[in-house]
Protein backbone atom coordinates (compact mmCIF):
# COMPACT_ATOMS: atom_id res chain seq x y z
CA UNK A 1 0.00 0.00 0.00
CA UNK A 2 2.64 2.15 0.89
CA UNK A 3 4.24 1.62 -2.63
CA UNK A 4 0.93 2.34 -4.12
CA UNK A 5 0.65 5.67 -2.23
CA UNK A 6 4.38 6.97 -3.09
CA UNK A 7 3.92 5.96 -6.52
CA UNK A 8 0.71 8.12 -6.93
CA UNK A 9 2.10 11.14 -4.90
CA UNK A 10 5.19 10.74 -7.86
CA UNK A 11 2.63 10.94 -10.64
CA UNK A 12 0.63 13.95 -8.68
CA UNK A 13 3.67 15.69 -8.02
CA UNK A 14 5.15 15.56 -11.80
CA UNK A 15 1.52 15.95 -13.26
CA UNK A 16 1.26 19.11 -11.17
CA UNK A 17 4.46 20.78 -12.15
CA UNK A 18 3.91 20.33 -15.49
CA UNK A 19 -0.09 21.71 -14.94
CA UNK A 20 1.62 25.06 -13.79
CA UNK A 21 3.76 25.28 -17.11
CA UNK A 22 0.87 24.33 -18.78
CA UNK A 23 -1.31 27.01 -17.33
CA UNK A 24 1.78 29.85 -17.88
CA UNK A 25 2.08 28.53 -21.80
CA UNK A 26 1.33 31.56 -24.03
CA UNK A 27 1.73 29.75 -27.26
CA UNK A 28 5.35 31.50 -27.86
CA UNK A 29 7.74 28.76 -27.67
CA UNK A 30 11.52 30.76 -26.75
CA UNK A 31 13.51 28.22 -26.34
CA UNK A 32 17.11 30.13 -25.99
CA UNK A 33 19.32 27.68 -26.00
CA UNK A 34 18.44 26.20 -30.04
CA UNK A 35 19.55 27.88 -32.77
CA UNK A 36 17.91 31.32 -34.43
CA UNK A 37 16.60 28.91 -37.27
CA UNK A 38 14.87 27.02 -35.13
CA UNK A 39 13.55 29.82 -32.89
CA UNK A 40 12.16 31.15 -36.27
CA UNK A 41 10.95 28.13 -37.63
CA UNK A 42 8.64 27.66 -34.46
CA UNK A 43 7.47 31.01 -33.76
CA UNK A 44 6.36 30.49 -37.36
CA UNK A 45 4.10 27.72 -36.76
CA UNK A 46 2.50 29.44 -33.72
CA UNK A 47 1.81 31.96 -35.43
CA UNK A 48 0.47 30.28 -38.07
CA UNK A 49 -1.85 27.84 -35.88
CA UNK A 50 -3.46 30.92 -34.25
CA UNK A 51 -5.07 32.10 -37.43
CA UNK A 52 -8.93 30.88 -37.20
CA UNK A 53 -9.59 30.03 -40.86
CA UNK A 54 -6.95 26.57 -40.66
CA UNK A 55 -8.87 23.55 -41.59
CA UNK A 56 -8.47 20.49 -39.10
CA UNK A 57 -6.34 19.09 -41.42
CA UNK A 58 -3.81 21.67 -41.64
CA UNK A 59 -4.36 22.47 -37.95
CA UNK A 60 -3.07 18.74 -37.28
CA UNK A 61 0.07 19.28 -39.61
CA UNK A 62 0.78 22.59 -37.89
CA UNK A 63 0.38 20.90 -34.41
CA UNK A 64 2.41 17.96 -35.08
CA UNK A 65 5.18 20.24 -36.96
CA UNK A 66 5.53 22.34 -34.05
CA UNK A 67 5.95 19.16 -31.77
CA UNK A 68 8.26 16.81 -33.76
CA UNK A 69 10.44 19.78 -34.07
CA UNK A 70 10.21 19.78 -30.44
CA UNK A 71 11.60 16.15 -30.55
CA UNK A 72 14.46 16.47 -33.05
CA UNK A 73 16.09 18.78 -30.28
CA UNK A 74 14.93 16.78 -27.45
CA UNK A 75 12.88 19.81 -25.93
CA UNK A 76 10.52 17.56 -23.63
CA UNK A 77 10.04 19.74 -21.22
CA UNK A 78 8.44 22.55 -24.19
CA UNK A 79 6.92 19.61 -25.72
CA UNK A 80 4.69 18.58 -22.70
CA UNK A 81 3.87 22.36 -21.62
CA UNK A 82 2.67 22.60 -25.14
CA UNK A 83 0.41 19.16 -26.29
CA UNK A 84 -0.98 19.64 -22.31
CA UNK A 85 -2.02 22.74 -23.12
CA UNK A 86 -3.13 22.18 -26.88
CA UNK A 87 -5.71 19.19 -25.00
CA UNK A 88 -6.30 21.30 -22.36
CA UNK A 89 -7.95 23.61 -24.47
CA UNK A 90 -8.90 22.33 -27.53
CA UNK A 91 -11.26 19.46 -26.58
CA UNK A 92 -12.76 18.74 -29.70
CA UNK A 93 -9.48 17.82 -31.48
CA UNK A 94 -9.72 14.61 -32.89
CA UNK A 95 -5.96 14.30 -32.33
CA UNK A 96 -5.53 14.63 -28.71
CA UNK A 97 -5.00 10.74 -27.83
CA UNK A 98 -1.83 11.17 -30.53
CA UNK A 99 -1.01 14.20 -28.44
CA UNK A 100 -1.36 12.35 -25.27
CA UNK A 101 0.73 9.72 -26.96
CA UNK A 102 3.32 12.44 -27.66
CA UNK A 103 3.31 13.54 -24.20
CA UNK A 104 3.64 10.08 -22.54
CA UNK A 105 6.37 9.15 -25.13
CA UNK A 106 7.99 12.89 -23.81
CA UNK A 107 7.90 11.61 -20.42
CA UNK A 108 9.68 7.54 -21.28
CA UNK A 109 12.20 9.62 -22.36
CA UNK A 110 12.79 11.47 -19.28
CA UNK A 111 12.55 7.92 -17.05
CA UNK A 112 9.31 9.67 -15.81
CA UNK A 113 7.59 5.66 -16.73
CA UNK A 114 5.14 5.86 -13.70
CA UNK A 115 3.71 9.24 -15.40
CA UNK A 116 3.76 7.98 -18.79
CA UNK A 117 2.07 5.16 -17.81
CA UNK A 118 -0.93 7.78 -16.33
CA UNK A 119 -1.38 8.67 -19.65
CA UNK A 120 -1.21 5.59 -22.01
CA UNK A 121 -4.23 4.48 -19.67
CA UNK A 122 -5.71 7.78 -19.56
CA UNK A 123 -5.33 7.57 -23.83
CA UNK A 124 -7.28 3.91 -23.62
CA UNK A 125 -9.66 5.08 -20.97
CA UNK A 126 -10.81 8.68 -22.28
CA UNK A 127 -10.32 8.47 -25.97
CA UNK A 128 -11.44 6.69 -28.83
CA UNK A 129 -8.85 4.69 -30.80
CA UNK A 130 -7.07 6.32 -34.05
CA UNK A 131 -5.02 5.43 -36.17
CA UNK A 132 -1.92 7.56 -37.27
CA UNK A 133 0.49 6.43 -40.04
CA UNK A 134 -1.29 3.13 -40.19
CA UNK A 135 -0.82 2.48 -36.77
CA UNK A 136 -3.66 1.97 -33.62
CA UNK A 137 -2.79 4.45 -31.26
CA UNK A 138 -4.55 2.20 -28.36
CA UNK A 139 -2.24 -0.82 -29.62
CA UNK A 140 0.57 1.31 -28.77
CA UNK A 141 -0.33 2.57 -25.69
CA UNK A 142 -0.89 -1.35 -24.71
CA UNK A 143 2.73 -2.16 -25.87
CA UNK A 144 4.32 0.51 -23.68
CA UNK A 145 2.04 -0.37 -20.70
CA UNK A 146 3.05 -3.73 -20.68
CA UNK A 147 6.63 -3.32 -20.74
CA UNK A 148 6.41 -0.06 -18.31
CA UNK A 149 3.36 -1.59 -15.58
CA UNK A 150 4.60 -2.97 -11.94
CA UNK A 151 1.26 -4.04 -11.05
CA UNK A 152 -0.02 -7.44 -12.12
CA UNK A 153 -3.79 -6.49 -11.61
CA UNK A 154 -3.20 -3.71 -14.29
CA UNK A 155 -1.14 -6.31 -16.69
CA UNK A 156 -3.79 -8.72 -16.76
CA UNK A 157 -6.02 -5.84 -18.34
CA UNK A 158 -3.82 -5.23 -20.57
CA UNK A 159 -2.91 -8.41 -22.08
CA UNK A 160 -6.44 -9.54 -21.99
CA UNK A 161 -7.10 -5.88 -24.04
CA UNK A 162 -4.36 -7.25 -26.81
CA UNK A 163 -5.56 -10.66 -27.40
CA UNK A 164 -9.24 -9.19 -27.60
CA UNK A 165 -8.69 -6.69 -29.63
CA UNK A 166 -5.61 -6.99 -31.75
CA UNK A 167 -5.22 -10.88 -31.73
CA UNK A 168 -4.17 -10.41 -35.58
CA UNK A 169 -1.22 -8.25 -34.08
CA UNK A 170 -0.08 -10.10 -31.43
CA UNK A 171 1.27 -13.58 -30.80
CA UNK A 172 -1.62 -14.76 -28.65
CA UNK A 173 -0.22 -17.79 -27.83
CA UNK A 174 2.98 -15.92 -26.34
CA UNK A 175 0.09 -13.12 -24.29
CA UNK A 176 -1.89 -16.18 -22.93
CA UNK A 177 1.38 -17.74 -20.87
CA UNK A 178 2.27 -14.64 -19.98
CA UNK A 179 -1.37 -13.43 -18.84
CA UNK A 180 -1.60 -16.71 -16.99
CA UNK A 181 1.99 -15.90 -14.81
CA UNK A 182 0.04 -12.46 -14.29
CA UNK A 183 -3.22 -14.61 -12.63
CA UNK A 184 -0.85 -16.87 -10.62
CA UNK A 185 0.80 -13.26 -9.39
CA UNK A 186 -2.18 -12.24 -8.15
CA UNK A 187 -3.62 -15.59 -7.00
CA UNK A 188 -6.15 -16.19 -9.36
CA UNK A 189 -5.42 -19.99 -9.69
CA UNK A 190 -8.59 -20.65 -11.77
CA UNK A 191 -7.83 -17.63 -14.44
CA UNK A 192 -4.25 -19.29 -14.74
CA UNK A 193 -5.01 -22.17 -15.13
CA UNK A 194 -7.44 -21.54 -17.63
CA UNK A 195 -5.07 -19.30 -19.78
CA UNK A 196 -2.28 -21.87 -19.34
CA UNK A 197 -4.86 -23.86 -20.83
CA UNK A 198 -6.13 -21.63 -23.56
CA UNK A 199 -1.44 -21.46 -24.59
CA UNK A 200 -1.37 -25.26 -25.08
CA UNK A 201 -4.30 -24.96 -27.10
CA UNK A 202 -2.52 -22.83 -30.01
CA UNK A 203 -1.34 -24.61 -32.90
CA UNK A 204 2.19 -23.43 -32.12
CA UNK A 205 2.47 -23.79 -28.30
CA UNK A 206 4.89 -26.49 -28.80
CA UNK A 207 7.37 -24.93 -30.97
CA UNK A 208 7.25 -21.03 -30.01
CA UNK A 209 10.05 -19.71 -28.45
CA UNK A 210 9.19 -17.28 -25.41
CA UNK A 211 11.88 -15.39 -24.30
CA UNK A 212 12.78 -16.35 -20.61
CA UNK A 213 11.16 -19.29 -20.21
CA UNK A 214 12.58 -21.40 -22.59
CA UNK A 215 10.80 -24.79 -21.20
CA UNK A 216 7.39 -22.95 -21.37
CA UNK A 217 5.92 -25.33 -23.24
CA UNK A 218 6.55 -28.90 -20.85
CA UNK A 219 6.54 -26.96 -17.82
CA UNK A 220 2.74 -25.84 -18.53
CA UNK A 221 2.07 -29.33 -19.97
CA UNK A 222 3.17 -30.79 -16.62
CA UNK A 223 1.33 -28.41 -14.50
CA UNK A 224 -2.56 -28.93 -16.59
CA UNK A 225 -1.63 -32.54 -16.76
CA UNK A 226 -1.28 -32.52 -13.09
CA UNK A 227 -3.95 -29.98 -12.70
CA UNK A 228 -6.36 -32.91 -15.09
CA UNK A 229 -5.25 -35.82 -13.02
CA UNK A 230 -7.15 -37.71 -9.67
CA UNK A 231 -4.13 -36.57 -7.59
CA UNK A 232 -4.64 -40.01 -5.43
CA UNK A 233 -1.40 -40.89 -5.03
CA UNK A 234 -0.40 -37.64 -2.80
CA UNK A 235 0.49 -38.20 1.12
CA UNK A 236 -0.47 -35.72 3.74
CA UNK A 237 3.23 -35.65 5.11
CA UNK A 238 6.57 -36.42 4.22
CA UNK A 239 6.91 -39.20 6.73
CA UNK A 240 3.34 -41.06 6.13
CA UNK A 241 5.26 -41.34 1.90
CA UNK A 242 8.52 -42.63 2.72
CA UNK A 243 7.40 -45.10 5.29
CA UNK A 244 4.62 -46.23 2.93
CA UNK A 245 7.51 -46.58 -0.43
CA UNK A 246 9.85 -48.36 2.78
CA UNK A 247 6.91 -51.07 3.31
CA UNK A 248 6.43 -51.26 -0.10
CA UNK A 249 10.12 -52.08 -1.05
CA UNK A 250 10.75 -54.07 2.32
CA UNK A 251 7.55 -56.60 1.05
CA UNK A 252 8.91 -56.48 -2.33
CA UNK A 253 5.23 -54.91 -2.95
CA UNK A 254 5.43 -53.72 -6.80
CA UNK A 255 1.76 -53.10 -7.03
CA UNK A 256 1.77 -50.97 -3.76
CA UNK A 257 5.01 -49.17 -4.83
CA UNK A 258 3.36 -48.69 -8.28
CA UNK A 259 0.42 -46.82 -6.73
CA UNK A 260 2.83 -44.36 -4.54
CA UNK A 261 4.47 -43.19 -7.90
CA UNK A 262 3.23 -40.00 -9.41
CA UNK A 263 0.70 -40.85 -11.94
CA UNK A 264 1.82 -37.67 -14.52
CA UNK A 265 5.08 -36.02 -14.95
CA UNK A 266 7.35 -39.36 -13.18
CA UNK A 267 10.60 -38.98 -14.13
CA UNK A 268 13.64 -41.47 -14.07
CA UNK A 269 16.48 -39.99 -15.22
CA UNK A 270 20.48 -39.22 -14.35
CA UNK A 271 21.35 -36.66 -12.70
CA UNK A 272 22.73 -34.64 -15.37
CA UNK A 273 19.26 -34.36 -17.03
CA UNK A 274 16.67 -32.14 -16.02
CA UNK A 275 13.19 -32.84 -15.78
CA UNK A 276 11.59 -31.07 -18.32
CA UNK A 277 13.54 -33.50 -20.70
CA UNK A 278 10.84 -35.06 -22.73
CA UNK A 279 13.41 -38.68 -22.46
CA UNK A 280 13.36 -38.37 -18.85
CA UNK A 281 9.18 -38.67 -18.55
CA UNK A 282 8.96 -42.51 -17.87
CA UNK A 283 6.27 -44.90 -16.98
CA UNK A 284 6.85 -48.18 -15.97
CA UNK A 285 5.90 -51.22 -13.33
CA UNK A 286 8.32 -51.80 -10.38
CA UNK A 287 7.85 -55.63 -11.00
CA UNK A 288 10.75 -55.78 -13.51
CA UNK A 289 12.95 -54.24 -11.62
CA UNK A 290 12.00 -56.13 -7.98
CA UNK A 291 12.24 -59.64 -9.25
CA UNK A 292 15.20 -61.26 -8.27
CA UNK A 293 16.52 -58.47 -6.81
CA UNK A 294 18.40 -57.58 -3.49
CA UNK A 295 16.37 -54.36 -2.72
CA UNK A 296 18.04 -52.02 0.34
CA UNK A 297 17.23 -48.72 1.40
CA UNK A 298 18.90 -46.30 3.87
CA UNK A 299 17.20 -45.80 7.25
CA UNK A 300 17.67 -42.11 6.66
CA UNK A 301 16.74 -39.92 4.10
CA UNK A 302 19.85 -38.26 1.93
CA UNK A 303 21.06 -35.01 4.06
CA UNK A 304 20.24 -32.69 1.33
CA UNK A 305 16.80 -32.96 1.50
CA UNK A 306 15.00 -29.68 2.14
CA UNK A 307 11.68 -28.66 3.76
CA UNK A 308 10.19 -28.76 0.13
CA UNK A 309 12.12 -32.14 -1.32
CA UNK A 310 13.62 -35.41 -0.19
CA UNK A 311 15.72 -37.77 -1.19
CA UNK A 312 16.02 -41.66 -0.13
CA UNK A 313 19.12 -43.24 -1.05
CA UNK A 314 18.32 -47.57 -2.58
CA UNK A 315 20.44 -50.18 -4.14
CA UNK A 316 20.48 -53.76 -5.74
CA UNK A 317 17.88 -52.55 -8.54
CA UNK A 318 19.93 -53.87 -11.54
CA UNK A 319 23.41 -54.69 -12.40
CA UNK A 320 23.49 -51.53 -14.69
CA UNK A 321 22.60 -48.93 -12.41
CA UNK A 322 22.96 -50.20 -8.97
CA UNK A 323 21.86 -47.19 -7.30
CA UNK A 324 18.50 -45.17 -7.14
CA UNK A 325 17.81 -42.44 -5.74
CA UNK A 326 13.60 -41.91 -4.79
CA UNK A 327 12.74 -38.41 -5.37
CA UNK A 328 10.15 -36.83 -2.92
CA UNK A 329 8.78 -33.20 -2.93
CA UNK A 330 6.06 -31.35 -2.08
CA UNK A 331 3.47 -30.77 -3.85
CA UNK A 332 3.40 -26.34 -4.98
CA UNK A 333 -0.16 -26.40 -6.50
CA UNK A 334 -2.30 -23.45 -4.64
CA UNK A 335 -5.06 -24.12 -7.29
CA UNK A 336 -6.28 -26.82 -4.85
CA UNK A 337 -5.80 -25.92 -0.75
CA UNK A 338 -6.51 -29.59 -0.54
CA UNK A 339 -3.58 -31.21 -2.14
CA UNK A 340 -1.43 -27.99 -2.02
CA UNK A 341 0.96 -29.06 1.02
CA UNK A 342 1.18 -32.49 0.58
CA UNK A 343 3.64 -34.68 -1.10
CA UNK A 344 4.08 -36.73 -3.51
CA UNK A 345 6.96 -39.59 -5.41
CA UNK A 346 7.72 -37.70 -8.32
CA UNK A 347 10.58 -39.73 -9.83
CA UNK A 348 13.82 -41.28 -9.33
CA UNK A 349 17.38 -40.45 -9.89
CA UNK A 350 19.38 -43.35 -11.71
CA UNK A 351 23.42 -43.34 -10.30
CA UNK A 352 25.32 -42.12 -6.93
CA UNK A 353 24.57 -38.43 -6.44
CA UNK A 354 27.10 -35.94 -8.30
């Protein structure tokens, strides 16, 4: 809340200075330190917008003349005094979200971003959308938002905005994994899962690339198969799973041992593979691997096991890998309070730990 507060006392503090230049604007723009041409060149303009008989169309021209020359010399601070006041005043110009634009873009490029971000929303909010050299002003004003926003809640708006209204645009598939991170920011497990969903749905989930999450794809496969699945195989505690798998192993119980495992997303693997390895997703009985077999287990679990995972060192499975380790963890799925906190036997490490 606190962060919330400062941020808006930022916006009201910026907004406000700029208000007063706004209100002291005559229309003369003086800006000493350019050159005489320019000084000219400007004064020009102003004089020229003033005249009453200028068309809208030639009213725009002037207007945006006057401001891009503004932004070849990097003038912001003349540049917002004067589109604030232009809007300010001139209500009825069609023009005034590009302004607006102009003013927010102004304000990026003074690392004002929380005040720019005021008005890209007050643009989407207040104004109808436009299109200026072939280009939706509201579809900008969603780009920048999204890259500029801190807040989730505000994020999920916006994506949601892109993929309704400019889905020919956008990637949607790339917008509805990252709209479902926003839900799971906010805790809005159903939303999330439901756009994690709606991602593995495209036709190119499985081959798009989205930058910084390169394992996008299996990761949100695992998580909706798991999300899909009877979840009947979870323990209430840590100790109530190990000393179940122990019984199971000490009775050379294959069908009980069977049941503990994870029924989606098991892996067996080495330890120099990572789960999200499509060749490390097994499924397979314990019975081929119990017959004839020795089985042993520690009495301990491994000393690296955490709060959140566990690990139970076993031998005499086969002559080719003589020692597994059983993989434990805890089950992180808040979409469910009732199996969120458990845990579960999610796979097994082949080989002596690294």
């Amino acid at each position: 809340m606190l962060k919330k507060i400062g941020k808006s006392l930022i916006i009201l503090a910026i907004i406000t200075v700029f208000s007063g230049c706004s209100r002291s604007y005559r229309g003369k723009i003086l800006p000493g330190a350019f050159s005489k041409t320019y000084r000219t060149t400007q004064n020009q303009l102003e004089n020229l917008l003033e005249k009453p008989e200028l068309n809208s169309e030639t009213r725009y021209a002037v207007v945006n003349r006057i401001a891009n020359n503004m932004l070849s010399v990097k003038d912001y601070t003349s540049l917002i005094c004067f589109l604030t006041d232009w809007v300010e005043k001139h209500g009825d110009d069609p023009y005034n979200a590009y302004w607006l634009l102009m003013t927010a873009y102004a304000y990026l490029e003074n690392d004002a971003e929380p005040v720019a971000e005021y008005y890209f929303e007050r643009i989407i909010n207040n104004y109808n959308d436009l299109m200026v050299q072939g280009k939706s002003i509201h579809f900008v004003c969603l780009q920048h938002l999204i890259q500029i926003s801190e807040s989730p809640a505000n994020r999920i708006t916006y994506f949601n905005q892109l993929i309704s209204r400019f889905p020919n645009n956008v990637s949607t598939t790339e917008l509805f994994y990252r709209l479902a991170l926003e839900y799971e920011k906010e805790g809005e497990w159903k939303q999330a899962i439901r756009s994690f969903t709606q991602y593995l749905d495209q036709d190119d989930a499985a081959t798009l690339q989205i930058t910084g999450y390169p394992n996008a794809y299996l990761s949100t496969k695992q998580l909706i198969d798991f999300s899909n699945s009877s979840k009947d195989w979870t323990f209430e505690s840590l100790d109530a799973l190990v000393a179940a798998v122990k019984k199971g192993i000490s009775s050379y119980n294959y069908r009980a041992l069977d049941k503990y495992k994870s029924k989606v997303n098991f892996f067996a693997m080495s330890w120099r593979q990572v789960e999200t390895d499509v060749n490390a997703q097994e499924s397979f009985s314990m019975r081929s691997f119990m017959r004839g077999n020795r089985i042993r287990y520690s009495a301990e679990l491994d000393p690296s096991s955490s709060p959140t995972e566990a690990y139970l060192r076993t031998t005499g499975w086969s002559n080719y890998v003589n020692v597994w380790y059983l993989y434990f963890r805890k089950v992180n799925f808040p979409a469910d309070p009732e199996i969120h906190g458990r845990w579960e036997w999610a796979g097994i490490y082949y080989g002596e730990k690294l």
